[in-house]
Protein backbone atom coordinates (compact mmCIF):
# COMPACT_ATOMS: atom_id res chain seq x y z
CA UNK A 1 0.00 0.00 0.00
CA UNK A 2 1.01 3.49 -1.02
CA UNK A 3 2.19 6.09 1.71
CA UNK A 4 -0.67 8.16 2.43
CA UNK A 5 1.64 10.91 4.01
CA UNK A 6 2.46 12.49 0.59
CA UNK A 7 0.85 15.63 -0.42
CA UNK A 8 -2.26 14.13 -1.92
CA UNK A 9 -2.54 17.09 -5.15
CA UNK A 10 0.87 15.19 -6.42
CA UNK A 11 0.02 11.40 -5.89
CA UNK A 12 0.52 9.10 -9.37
CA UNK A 13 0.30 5.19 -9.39
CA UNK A 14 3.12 2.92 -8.13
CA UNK A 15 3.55 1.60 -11.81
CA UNK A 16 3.56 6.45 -12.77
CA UNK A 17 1.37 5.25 -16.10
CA UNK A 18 -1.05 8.48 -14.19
CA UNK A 19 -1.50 10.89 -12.25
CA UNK A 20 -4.81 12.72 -10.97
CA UNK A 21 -4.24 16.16 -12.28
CA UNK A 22 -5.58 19.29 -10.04
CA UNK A 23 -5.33 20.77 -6.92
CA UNK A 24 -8.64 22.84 -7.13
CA UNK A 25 -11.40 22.13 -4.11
CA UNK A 26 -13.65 19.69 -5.92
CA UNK A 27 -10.41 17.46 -6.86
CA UNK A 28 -8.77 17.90 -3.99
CA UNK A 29 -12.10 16.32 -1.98
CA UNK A 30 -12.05 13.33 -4.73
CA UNK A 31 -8.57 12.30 -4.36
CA UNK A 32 -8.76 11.82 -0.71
CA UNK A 33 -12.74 10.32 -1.11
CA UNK A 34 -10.69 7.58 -3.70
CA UNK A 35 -7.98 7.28 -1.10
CA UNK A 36 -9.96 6.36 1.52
CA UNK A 37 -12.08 4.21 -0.47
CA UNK A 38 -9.53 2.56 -1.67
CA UNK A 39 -7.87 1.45 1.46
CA UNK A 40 -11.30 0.12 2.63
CA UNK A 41 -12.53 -3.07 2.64
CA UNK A 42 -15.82 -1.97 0.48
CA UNK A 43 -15.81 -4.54 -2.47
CA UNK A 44 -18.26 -2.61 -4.61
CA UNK A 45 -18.04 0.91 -5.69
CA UNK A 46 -19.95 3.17 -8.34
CA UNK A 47 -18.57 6.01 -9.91
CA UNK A 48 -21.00 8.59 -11.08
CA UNK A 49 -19.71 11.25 -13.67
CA UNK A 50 -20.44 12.96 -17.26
CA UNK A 51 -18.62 11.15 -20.21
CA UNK A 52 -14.75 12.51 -20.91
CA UNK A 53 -14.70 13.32 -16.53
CA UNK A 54 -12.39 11.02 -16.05
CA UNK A 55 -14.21 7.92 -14.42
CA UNK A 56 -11.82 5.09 -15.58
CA UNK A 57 -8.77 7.18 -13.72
CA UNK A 58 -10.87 7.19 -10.63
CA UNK A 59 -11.76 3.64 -10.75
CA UNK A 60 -7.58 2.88 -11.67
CA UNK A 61 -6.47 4.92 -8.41
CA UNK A 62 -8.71 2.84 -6.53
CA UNK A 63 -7.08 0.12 -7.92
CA UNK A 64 -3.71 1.26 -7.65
CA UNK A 65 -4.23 2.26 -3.76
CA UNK A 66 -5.78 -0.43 -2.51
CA UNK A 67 -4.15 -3.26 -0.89
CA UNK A 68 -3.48 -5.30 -4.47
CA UNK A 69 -2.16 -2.90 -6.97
CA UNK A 70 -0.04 -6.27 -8.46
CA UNK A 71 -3.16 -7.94 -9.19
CA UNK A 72 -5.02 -7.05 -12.36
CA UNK A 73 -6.92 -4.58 -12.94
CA UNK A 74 -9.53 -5.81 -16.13
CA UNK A 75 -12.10 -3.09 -17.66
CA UNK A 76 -14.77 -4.10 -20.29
CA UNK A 77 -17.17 -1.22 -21.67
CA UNK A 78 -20.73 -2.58 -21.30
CA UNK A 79 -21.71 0.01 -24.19
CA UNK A 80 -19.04 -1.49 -26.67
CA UNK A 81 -19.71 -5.77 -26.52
CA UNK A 82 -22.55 -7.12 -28.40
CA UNK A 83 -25.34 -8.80 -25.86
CA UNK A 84 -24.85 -12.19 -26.68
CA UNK A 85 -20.82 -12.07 -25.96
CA UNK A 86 -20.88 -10.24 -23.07
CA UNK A 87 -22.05 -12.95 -20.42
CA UNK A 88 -18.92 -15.00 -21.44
CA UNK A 89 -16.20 -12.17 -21.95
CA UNK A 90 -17.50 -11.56 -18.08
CA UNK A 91 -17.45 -15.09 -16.78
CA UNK A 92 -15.81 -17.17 -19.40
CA UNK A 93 -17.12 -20.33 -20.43
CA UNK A 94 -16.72 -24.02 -20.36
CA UNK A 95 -15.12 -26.19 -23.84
CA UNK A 96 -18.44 -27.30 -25.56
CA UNK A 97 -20.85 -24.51 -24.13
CA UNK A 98 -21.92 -23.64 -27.77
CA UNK A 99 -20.81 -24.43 -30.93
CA UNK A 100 -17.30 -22.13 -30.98
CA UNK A 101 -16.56 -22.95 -27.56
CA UNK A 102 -13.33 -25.10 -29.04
CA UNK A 103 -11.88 -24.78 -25.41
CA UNK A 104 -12.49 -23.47 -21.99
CA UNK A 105 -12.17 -19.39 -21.95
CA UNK A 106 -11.51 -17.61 -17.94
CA UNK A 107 -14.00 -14.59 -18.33
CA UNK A 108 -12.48 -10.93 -16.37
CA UNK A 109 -14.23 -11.87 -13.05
CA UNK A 110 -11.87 -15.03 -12.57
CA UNK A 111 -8.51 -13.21 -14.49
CA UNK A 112 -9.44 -10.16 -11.62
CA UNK A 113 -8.63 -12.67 -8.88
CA UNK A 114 -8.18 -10.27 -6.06
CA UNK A 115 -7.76 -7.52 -8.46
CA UNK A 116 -10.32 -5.01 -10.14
CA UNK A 117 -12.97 -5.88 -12.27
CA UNK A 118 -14.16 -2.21 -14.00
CA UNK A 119 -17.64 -2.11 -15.55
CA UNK A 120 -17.53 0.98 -17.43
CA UNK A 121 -20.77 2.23 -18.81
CA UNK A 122 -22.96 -0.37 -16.64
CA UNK A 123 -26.41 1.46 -17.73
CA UNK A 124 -25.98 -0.33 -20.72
CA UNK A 125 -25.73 -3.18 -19.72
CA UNK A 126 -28.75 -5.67 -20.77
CA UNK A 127 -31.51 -7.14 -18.68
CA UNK A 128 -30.55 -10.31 -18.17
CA UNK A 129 -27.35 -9.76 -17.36
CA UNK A 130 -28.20 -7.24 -14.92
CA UNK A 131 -29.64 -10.34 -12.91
CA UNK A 132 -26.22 -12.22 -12.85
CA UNK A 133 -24.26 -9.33 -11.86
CA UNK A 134 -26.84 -9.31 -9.21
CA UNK A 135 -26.27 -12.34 -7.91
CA UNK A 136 -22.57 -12.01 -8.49
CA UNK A 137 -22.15 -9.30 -6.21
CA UNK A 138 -24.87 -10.54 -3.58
CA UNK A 139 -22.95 -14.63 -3.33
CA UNK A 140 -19.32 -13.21 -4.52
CA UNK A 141 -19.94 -16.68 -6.82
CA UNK A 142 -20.34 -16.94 -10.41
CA UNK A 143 -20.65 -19.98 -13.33
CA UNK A 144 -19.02 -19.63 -16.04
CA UNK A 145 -21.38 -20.21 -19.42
CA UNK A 146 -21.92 -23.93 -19.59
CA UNK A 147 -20.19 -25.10 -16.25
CA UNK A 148 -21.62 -26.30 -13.06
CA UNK A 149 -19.28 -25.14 -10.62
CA UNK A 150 -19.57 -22.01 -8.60
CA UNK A 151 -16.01 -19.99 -8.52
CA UNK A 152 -15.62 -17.51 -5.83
CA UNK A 153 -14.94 -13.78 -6.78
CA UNK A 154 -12.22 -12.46 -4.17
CA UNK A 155 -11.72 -9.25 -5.73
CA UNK A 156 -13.36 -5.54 -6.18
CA UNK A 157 -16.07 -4.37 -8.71
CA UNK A 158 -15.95 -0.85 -10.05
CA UNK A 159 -19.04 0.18 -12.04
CA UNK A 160 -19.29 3.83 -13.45
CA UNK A 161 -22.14 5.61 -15.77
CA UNK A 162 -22.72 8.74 -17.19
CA UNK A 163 -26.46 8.32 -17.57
CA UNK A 164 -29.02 8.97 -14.58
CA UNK A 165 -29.93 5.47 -13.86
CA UNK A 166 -32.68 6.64 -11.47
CA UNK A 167 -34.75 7.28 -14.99
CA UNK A 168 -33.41 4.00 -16.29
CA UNK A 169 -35.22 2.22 -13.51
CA UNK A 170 -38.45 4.29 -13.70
CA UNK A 171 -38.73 3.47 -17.12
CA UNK A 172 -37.81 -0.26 -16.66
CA UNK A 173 -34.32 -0.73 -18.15
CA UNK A 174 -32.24 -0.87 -15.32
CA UNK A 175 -33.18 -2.96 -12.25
CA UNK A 176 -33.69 -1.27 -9.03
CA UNK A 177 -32.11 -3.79 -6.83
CA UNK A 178 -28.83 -3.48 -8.78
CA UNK A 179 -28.65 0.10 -8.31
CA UNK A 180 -29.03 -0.13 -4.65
CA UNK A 181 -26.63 -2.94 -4.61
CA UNK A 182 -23.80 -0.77 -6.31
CA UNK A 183 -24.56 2.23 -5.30
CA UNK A 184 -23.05 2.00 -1.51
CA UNK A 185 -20.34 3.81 -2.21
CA UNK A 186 -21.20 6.62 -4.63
CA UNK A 187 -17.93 8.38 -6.14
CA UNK A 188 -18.59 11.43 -8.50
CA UNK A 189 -16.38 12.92 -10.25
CA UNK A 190 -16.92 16.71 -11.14
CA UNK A 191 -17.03 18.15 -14.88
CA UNK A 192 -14.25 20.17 -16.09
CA UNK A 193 -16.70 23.45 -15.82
CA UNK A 194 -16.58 22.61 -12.08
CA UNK A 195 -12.92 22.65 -11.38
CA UNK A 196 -11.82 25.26 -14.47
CA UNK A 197 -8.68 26.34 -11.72
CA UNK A 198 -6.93 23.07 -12.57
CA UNK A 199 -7.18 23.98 -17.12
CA UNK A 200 -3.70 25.37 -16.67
CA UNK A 201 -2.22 22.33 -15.14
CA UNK A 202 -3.93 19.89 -17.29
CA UNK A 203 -3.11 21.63 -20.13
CA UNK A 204 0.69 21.78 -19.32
CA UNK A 205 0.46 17.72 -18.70
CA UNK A 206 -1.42 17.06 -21.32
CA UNK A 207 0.63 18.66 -23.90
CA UNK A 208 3.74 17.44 -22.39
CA UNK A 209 1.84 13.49 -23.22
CA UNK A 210 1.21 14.39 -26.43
CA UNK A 211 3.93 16.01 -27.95
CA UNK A 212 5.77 13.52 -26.96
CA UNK A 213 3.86 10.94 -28.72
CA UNK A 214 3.67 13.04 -32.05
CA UNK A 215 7.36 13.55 -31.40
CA UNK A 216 7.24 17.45 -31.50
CA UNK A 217 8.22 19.93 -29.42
CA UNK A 218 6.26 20.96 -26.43
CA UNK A 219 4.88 24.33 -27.10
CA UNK A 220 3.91 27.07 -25.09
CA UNK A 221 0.51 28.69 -24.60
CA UNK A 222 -0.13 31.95 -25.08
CA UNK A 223 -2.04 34.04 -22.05
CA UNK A 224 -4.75 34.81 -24.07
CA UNK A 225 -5.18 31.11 -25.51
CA UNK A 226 -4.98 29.74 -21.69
CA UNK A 227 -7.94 32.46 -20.73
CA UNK A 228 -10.14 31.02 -23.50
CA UNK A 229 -9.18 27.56 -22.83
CA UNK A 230 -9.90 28.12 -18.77
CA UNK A 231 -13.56 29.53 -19.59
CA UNK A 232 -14.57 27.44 -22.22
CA UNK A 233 -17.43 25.27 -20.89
CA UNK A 234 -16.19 21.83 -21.89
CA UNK A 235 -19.16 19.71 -22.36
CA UNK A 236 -16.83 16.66 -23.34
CA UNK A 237 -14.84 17.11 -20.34
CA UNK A 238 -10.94 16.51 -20.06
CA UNK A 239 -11.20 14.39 -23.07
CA UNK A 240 -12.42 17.10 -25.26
CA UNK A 241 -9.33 18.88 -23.84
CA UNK A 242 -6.99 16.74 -24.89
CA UNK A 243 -8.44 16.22 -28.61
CA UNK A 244 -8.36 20.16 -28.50
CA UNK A 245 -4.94 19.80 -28.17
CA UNK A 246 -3.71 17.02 -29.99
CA UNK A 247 -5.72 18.25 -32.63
CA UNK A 248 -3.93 21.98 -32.15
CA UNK A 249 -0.21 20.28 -32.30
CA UNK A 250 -1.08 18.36 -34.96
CA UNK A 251 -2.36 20.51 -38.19
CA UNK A 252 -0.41 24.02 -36.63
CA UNK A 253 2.80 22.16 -34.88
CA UNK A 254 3.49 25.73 -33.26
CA UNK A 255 5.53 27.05 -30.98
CA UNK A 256 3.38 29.11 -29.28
CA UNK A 257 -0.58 28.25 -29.24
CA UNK A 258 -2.71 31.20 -29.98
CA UNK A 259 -6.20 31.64 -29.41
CA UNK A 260 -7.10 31.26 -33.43
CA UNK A 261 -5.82 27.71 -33.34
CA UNK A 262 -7.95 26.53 -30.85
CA UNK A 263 -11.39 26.81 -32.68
CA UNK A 264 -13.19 26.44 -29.42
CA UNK A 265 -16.39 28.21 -30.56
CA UNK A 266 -17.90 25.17 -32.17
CA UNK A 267 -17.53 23.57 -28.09
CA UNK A 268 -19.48 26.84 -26.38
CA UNK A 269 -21.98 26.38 -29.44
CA UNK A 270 -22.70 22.74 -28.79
CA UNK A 271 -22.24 23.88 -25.08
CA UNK A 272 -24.86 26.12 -24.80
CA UNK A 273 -27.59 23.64 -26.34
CA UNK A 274 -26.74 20.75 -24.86
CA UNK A 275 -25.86 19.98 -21.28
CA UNK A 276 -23.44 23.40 -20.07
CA UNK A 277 -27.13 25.31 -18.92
CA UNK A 278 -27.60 22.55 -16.35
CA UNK A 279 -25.90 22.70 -12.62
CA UNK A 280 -25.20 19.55 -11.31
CA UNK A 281 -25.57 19.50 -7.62
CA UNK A 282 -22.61 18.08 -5.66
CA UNK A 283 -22.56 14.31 -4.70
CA UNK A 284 -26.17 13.53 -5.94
CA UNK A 285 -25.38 12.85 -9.88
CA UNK A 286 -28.57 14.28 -10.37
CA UNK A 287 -29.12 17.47 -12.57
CA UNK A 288 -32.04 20.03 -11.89
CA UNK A 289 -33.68 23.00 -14.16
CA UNK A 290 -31.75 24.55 -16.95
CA UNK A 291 -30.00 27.33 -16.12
CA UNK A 292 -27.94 29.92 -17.65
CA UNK A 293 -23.72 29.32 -17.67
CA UNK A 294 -23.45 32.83 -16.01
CA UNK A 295 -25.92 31.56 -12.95
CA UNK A 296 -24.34 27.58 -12.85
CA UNK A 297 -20.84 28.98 -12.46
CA UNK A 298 -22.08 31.38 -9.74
CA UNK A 299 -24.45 28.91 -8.30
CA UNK A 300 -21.18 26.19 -8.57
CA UNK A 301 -19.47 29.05 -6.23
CA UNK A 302 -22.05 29.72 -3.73
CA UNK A 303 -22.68 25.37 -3.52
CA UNK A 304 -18.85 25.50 -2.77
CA UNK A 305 -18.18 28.32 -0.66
CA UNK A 306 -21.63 27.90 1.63
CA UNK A 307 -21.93 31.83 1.72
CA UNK A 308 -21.61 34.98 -0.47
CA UNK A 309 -18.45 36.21 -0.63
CA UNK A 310 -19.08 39.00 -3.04
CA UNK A 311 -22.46 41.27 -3.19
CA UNK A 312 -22.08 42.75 -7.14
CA UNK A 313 -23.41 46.32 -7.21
CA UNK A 314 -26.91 47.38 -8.74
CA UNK A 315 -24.55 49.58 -11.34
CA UNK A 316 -22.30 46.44 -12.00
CA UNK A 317 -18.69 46.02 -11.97
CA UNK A 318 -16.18 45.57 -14.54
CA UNK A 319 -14.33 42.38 -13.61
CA UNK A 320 -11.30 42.54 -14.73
CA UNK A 321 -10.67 45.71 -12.31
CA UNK A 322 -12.40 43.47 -9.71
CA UNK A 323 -9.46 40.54 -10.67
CA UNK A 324 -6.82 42.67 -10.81
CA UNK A 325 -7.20 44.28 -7.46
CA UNK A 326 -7.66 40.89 -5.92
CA UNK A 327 -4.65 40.18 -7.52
CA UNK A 328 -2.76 43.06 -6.40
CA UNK A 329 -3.98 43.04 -2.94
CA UNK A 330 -2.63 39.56 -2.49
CA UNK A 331 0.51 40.12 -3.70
CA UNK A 332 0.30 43.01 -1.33
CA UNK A 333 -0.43 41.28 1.93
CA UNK A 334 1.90 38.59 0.83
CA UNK A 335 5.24 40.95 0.33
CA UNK A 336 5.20 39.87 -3.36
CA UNK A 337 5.20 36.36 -1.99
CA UNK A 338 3.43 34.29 -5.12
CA UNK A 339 3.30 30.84 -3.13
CA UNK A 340 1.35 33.07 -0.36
CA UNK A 341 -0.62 34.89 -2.45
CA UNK A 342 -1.96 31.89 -3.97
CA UNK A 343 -3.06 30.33 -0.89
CA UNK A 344 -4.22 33.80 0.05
CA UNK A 345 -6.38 33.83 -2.93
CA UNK A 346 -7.20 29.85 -2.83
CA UNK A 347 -5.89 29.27 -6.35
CA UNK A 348 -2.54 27.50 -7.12
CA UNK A 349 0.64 29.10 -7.82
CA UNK A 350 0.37 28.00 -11.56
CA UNK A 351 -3.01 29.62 -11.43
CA UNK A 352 -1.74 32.29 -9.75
CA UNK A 353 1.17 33.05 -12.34
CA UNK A 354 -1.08 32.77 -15.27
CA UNK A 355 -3.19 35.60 -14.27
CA UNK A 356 -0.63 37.79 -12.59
CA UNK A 357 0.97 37.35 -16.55
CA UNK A 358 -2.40 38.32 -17.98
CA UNK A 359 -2.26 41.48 -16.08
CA UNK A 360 1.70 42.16 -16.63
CA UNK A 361 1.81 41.82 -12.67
CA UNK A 362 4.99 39.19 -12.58
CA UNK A 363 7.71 41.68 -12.26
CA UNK A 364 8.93 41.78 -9.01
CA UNK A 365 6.78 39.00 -7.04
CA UNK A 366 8.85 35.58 -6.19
């Protein structure tokens, strides 16, 4: 088991193929929820999140912090395997089961052995099934297709949707029971909208991955192309990020990225008629009445903060005065100090630096 005295914000897996990116409130408060879950003993956990969030590194830092990171760690999309292959790609099947069964195949539940077994998109997962997973979880015992002896399940399942399966059971394609089963340890993991302080940092890591695998240089990102990218409302998540990217290195290779080689206005378009006007309320999964981005991101802040830390004016404000006195202030109070002004300000230093750039605020502070 991993040291859990390490500053939590830099923690990667034992085997470094990731690391949980972001240091903002939201991700701080899942990293330590995953730790702890983790080193418990709870053999079923659900992880609740919008698609491109980042469920499948959730459910591997589980894995990799529990108490048997060596053992495997198998993931099968429910979405992607055709119904009538995905009973025996789960529990394998016996030599003569059906006509191709030429020889006995060990389905993911018996390769887990005390390891992981990740069910990634398990609303999709058909009826009947449903009923055997059911039964898996409930016994910790499981058949495989065509045999007659039970095999016992020693390890940990990890299920994770981005539909509200609460409407799947109302309208009678996902059983109740099931839900309630895996839902005893709820894990959600935020959207990128929700934690927009951590864009900087992801975007440094993630171009750092992938210009290495293009094999071309890393480049850098211009202030004004890191202020679009931090308030762009992301409705595919970190994964649209990283296409944005990818895509960006790709057909421009630059040097420095500038906002006109991001095309992100096809994103806020798509945004703003599909899921960005909804707020997502904090643990439940659940989404309430539209709402407009302006009042989700202040209603995010008020959810967060549990009180109003700033009463706007009946005449307005101009906020980038507002931002820049912050900013100054800080850096006041701290002596110039950036690691204090960033705590001052609850933002991290590479936040912190971004925007004291923006503002032409970096002379002189340390």
């Amino acid at each position: 088991m991993q040291n859990t005295s390490r500053h939590i914000e830099q923690e990667v897996s034992p085997s470094q193929n990731f690391a949980i990116i972001g240091d903002s409130e939201a991700m701080t408060r899942l990293k330590k929820i995953i730790r702890r879950v983790a080193e418990s003993k709870a053999d079923t956990v659900f992880i609740h999140g919008e698609s491109g969030s980042g469920k499948e590194l959730a459910a591997r830092a589980i894995h990799e912090w529990s108490d048997h990171p060596a053992d495997p760690f198998v993931e099968i999309n429910c979405a992607s395997i055709p119904e009538n292959l995905l009973e025996s790609e789960l529990f394998g099947y016996e030599k003569g089961a059906f006509t191709d069964a030429k020889e006995r195949k060990l389905g993911l539940f018996e390769i887990a052995g005390r390891g992981t077994v990740f069910l990634d998109e398990i609303g999709e997962m058909p009826a009947k099934l449903q009923a055997k997973l059911l039964r898996v979880m409930e016994c910790r015992r499981f058949k495989r297709v065509g045999g007659t002896r039970d095999i016992d399940f020693l390890g940990r399942i990890v299920a994770a949707t981005h539909r509200h399966l609460e409407e799947e059971i109302h309208n009678g394609s996902f059983r109740a029971d099931l839900f309630y089963r895996l839902n005893v340890v709820p894990i959600v993991v935020p959207p990128l909208r929700d934690r927009r302080g951590d864009i900087p940092a992801l975007v440094d890591f993630l171009l750092t991955k992938t210009s290495a695998a293009l094999g071309v240089a890393k480049p850098e990102v211009s202030t004004d192309a890191m202020y679009d990218l931090a308030k762009c409302s992301w409705p595919g998540n970190v994964r649209e990020l990283k296409n944005i990217l990818q895509r960006t290195l790709i057909f421009h290779q630059p040097r420095l990225i500038t906002p006109d080689m991001l095309e992100l206005e096809a994103i806020e378009s798509r945004a703003s008629s599909h899921d960005a006007g909804y707020l997502q309320s904090p643990g439940s999964g659940a989404l309430s009445h539209p709402v407009s981005s302006t009042v989700a991101l202040a209603g995010a802040s008020r959810l967060a903060s549990s009180k109003e830390i700033f009463l706007l004016p009946t005449g307005g404000i101009d906020l980038e005065d507002l931002e820049k006195s912050m900013l100054v202030q800080a850096l006041e109070r701290s002596r110039f100090n950036q690691t204090k002004a960033a705590r001052l300000l609850h933002v991290t230093r590479h936040t912190l630096r971004y925007r004291l750039e923006k503002f032409g605020l970096l002379s002189g502070t340390v």
